[in-house]
Structure formats: C-alpha cells, structure tokens
C-alpha atoms as a PDB file:
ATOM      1  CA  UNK A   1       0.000   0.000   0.000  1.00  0.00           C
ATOM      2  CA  UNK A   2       1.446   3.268  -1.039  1.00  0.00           C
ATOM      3  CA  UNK A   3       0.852   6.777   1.677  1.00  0.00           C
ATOM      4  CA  UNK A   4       0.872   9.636   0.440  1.00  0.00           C
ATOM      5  CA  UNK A   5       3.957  11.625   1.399  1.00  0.00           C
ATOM      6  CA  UNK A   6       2.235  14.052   3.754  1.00  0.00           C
ATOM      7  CA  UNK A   7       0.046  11.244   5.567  1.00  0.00           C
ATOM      8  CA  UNK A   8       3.802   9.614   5.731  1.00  0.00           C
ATOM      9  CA  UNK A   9       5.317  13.225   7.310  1.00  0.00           C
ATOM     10  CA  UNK A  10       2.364  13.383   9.756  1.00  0.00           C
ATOM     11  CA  UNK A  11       3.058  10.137  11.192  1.00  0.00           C
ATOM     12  CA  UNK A  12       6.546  10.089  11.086  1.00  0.00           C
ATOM     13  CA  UNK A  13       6.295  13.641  13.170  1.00  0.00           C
ATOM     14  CA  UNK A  14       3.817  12.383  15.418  1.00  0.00           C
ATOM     15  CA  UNK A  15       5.900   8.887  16.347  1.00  0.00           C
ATOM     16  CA  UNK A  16       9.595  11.181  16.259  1.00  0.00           C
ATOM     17  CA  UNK A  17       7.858  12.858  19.487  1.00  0.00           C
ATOM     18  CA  UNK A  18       6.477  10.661  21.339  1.00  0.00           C
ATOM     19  CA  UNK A  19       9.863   8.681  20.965  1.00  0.00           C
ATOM     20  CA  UNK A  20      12.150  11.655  21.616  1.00  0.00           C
ATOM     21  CA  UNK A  21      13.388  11.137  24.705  1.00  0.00           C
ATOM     22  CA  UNK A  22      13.957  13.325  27.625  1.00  0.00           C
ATOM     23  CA  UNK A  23      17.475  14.353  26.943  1.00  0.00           C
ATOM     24  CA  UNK A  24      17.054  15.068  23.358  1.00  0.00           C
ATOM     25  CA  UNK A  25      14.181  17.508  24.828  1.00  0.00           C
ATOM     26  CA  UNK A  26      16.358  19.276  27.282  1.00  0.00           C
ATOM     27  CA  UNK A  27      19.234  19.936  25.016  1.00  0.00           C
ATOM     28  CA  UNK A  28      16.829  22.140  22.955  1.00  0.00           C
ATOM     29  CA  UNK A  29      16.233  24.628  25.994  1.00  0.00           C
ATOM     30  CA  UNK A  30      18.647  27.290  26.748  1.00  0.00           C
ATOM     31  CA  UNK A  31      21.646  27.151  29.594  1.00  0.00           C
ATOM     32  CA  UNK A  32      21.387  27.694  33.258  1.00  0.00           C
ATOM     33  CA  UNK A  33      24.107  30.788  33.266  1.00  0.00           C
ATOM     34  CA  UNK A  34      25.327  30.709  37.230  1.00  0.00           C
ATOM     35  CA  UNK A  35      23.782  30.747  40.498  1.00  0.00           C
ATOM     36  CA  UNK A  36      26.410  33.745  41.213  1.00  0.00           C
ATOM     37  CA  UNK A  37      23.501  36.078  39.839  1.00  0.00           C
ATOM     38  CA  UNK A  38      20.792  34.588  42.204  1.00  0.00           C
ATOM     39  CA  UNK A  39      23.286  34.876  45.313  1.00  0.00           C
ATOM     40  CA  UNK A  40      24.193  38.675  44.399  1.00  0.00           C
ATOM     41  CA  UNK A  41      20.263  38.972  44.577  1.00  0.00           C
ATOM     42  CA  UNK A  42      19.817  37.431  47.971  1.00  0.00           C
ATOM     43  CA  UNK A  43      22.996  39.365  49.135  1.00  0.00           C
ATOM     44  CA  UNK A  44      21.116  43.220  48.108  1.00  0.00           C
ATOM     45  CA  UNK A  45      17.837  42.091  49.338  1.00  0.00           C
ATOM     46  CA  UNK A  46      18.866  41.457  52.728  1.00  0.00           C
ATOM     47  CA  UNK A  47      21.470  44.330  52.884  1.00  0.00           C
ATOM     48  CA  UNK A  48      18.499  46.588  51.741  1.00  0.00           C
ATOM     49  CA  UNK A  49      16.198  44.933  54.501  1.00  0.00           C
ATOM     50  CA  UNK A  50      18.808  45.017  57.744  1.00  0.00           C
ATOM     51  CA  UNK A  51      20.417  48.290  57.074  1.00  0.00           C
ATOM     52  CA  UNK A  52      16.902  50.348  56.905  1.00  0.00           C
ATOM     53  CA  UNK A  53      14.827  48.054  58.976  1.00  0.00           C
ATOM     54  CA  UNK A  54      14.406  51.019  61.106  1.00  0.00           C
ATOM     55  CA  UNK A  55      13.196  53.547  58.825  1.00  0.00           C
ATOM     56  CA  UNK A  56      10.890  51.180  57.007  1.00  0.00           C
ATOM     57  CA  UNK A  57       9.624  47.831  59.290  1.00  0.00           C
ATOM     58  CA  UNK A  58       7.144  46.277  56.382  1.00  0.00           C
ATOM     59  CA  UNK A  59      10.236  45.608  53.749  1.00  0.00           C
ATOM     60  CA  UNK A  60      10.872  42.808  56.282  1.00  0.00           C
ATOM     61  CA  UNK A  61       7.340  42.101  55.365  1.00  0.00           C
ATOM     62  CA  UNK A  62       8.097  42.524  51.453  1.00  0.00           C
ATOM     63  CA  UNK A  63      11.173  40.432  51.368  1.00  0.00           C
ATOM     64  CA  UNK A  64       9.460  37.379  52.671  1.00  0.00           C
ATOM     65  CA  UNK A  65       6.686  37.331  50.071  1.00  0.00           C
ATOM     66  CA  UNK A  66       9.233  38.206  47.436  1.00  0.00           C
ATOM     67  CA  UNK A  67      11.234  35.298  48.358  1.00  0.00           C
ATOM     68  CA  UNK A  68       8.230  32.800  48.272  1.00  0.00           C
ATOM     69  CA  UNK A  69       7.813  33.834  44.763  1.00  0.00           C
ATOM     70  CA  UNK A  70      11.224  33.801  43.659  1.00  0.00           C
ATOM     71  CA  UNK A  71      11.683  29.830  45.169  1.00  0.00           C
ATOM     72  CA  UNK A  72       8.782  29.509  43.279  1.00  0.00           C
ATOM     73  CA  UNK A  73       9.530  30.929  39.723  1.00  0.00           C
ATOM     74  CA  UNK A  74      13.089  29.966  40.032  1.00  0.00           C
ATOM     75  CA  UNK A  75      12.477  26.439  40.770  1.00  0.00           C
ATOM     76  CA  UNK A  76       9.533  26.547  37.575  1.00  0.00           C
ATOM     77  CA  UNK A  77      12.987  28.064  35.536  1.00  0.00           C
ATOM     78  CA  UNK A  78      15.261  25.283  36.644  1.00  0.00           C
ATOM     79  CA  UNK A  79      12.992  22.645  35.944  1.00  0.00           C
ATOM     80  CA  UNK A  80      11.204  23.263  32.879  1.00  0.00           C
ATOM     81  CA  UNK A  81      13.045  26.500  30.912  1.00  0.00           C
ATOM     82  CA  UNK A  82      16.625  25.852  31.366  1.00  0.00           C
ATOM     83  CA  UNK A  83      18.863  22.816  30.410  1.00  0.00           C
ATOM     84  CA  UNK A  84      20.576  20.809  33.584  1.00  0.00           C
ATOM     85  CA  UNK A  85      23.823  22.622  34.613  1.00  0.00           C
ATOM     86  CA  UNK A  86      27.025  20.958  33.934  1.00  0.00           C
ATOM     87  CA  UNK A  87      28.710  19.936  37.537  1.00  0.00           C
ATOM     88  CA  UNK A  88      31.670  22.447  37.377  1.00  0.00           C
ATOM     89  CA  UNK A  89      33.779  24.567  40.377  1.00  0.00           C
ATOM     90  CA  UNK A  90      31.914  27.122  42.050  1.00  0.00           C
ATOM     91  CA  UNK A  91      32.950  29.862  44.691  1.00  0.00           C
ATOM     92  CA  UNK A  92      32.594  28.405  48.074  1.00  0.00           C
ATOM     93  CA  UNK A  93      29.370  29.619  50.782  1.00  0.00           C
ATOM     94  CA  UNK A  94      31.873  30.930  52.561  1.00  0.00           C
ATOM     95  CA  UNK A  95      32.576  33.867  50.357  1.00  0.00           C
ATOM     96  CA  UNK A  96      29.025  34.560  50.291  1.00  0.00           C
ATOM     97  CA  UNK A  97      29.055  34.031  53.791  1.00  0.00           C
ATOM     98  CA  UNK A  98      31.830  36.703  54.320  1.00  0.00           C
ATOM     99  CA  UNK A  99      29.366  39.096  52.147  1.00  0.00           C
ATOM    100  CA  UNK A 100      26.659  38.827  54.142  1.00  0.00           C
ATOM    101  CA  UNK A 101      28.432  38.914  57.856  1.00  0.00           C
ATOM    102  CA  UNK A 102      29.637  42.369  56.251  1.00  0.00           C
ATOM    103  CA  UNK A 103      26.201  43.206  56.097  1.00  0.00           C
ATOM    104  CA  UNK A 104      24.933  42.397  58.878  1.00  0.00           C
ATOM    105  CA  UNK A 105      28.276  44.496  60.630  1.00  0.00           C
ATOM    106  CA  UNK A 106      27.088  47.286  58.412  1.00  0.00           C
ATOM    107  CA  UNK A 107      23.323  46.464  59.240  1.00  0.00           C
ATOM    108  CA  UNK A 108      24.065  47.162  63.057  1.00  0.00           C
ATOM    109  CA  UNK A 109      25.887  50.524  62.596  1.00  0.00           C
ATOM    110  CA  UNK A 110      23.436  51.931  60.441  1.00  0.00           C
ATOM    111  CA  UNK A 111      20.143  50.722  62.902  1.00  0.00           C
ATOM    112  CA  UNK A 112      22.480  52.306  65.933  1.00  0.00           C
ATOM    113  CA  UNK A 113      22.658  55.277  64.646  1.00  0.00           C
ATOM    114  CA  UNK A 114      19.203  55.936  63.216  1.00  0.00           C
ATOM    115  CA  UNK A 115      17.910  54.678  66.954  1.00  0.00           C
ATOM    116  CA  UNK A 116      20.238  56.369  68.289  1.00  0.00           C
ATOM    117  CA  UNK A 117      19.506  59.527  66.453  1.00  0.00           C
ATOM    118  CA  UNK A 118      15.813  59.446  66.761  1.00  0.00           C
ATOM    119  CA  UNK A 119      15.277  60.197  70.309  1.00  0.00           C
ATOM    120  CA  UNK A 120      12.929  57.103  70.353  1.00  0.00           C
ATOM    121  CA  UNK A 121      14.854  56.320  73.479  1.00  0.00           C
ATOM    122  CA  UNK A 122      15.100  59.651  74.904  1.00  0.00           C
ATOM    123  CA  UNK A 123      18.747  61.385  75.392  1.00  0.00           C
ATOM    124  CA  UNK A 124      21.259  58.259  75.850  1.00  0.00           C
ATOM    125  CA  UNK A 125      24.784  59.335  77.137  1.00  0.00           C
ATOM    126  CA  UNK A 126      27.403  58.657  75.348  1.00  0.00           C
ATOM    127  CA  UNK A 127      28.873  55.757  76.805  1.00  0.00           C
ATOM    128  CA  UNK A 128      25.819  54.150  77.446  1.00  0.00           C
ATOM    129  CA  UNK A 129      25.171  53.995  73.501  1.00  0.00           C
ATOM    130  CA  UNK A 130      28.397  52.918  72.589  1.00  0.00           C
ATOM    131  CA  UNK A 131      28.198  49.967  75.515  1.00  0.00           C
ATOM    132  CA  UNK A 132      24.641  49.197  74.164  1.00  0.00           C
ATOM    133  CA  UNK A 133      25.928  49.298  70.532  1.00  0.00           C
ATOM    134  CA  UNK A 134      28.916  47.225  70.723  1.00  0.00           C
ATOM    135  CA  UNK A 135      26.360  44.509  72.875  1.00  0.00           C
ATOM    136  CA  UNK A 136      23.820  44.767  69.927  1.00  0.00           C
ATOM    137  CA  UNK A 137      26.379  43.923  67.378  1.00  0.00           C
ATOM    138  CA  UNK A 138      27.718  41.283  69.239  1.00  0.00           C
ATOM    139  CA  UNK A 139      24.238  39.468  69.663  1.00  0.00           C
ATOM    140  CA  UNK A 140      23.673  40.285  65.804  1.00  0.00           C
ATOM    141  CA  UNK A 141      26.988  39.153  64.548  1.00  0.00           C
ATOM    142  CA  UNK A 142      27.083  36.113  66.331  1.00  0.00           C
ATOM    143  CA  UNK A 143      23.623  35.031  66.339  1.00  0.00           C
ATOM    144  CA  UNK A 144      23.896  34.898  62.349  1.00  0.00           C
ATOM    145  CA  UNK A 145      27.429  33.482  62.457  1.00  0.00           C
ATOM    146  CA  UNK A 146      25.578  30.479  64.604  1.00  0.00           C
ATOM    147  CA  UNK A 147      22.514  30.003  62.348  1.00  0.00           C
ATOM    148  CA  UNK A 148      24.508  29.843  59.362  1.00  0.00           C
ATOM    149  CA  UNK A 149      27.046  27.370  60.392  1.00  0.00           C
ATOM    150  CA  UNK A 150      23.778  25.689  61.514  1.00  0.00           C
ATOM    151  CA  UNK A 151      22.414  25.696  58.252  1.00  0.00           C
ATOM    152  CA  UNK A 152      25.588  24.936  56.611  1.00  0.00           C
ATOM    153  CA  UNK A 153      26.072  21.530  59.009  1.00  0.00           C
ATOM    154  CA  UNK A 154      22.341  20.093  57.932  1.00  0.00           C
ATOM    155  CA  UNK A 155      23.101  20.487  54.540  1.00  0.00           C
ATOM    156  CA  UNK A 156      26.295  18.338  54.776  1.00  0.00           C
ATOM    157  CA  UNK A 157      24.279  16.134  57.239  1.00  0.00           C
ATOM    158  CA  UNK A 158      22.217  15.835  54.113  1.00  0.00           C
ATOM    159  CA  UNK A 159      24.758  15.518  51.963  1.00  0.00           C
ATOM    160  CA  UNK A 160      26.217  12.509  53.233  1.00  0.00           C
ATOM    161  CA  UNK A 161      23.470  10.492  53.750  1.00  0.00           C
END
C-alpha cells in the first residue's frame, strides 16, 4: 500500500515525538548561566532589609513574600526553561558568607545610629550607647554566624546520607 507523502510526514512527526526522549528535549532549551547572579540577589535584598529596617519595618514584610515567589519561579525556571547545569567549580558559601556577615556588621551601625539619632529612646549618654551598641552587634553578629554554620552543618548532614 502506497501513503501519500504528507500522511507519511504526519506520522513520522507524530511517532519522532512521542519517541524523543527526555534528553534530546532538554538539550533544545537554553543554559542555566550561574547561580552567582541569584546569590548577588539574595545578598542586596537582605542588605536593603537590615540596614533600613528602622526607617521602614514592612520591607521585612516585602522580602518574605518576594522570596516565596522567587523559590517559586526559580524552581519553575530550573525545571522546565533551562537545560541541567554541567557539575563544574563554584565559589565556596563561605565567600558569600563573608558578604553577608559584612552586612549584617554594616546592618548594626546603620540601625544604631538611626535609633540612636531618633530620640525614640530619649537622650542616651554617650557611653551608654556605645556599651549598648557594641552589645547589639555582638548578639547580631554572632547570632547569624551560629545560624549559618547551623544551616551549613544540615546540609552536609544531608549531603552525606
């Protein structure tokens, strides 16, 4: 029995993708560039949230939904938009954790001194505010130096097993 040539392109079309396997798919989607870009992201977020928390409370507020929605939509992008990254050598956390300790030094002196400077507290002497500063930035510095080596020993935890 003899097709005719488009009944023969239809078919052969409609078999070629159902056989095409998943692979062959992915390699037609674009690259994943770097995660450097989403980490730069995280870092100006929460350097924009801690150093003005003061002046504006609800970015706190704004941040959190913003980061549902970007684990959201970058998880959608990782999955179905971009092909899977090839394993190669990446910065280590603790660069990025070096970037955001900075921030959270800077974070401290900037909320001092718009407390400080906004009588909320009523007239503070001097060494009073410097005592109560330097124990606020200890508390600050350390309590995120603890949660992130926290963080940073479940993931090898996870690693491992």
């Amino acid at each position: 029995i003899k097709y005719p040539k488009f009944l023969k392109d239809v078919v052969f079309q409609r078999v070629r993708k159902e056989f095409t396997s998943r692979a062959e798919k992915e390699s037609e989607l674009r690259s994943y560039e770097s995660t450097y870009a989403d980490y730069l992201e995280m870092l100006i977020q929460y350097g924009y949230v801690f150093l003005f928390m003061p002046a504006y409370p609800l970015a706190a507020l704004f941040a959190l939904v913003n980061n549902v929605i970007e684990i959201h939509t970058d998880s959608y992008r990782l999955v179905k938009l971009c092909k899977r990254p090839f394993p190669s050598y990446a910065c280590p956390s603790s660069l990025w954790r070096h970037g955001f300790t900075l921030m959270t030094m800077l974070g401290v002196v900037t909320n001092g001194l718009i407390v400080k400077n906004s009588k909320v507290f009523g007239e503070i002497p001097l060494k009073r505010s410097i005592f109560l500063f330097c124990a606020l930035f200890a508390v600050c510095y350390y309590g995120v130096r603890r949660f992130v080596r926290g963080v940073e020993m479940n993931i090898r935890k996870n690693k491992s097993e």
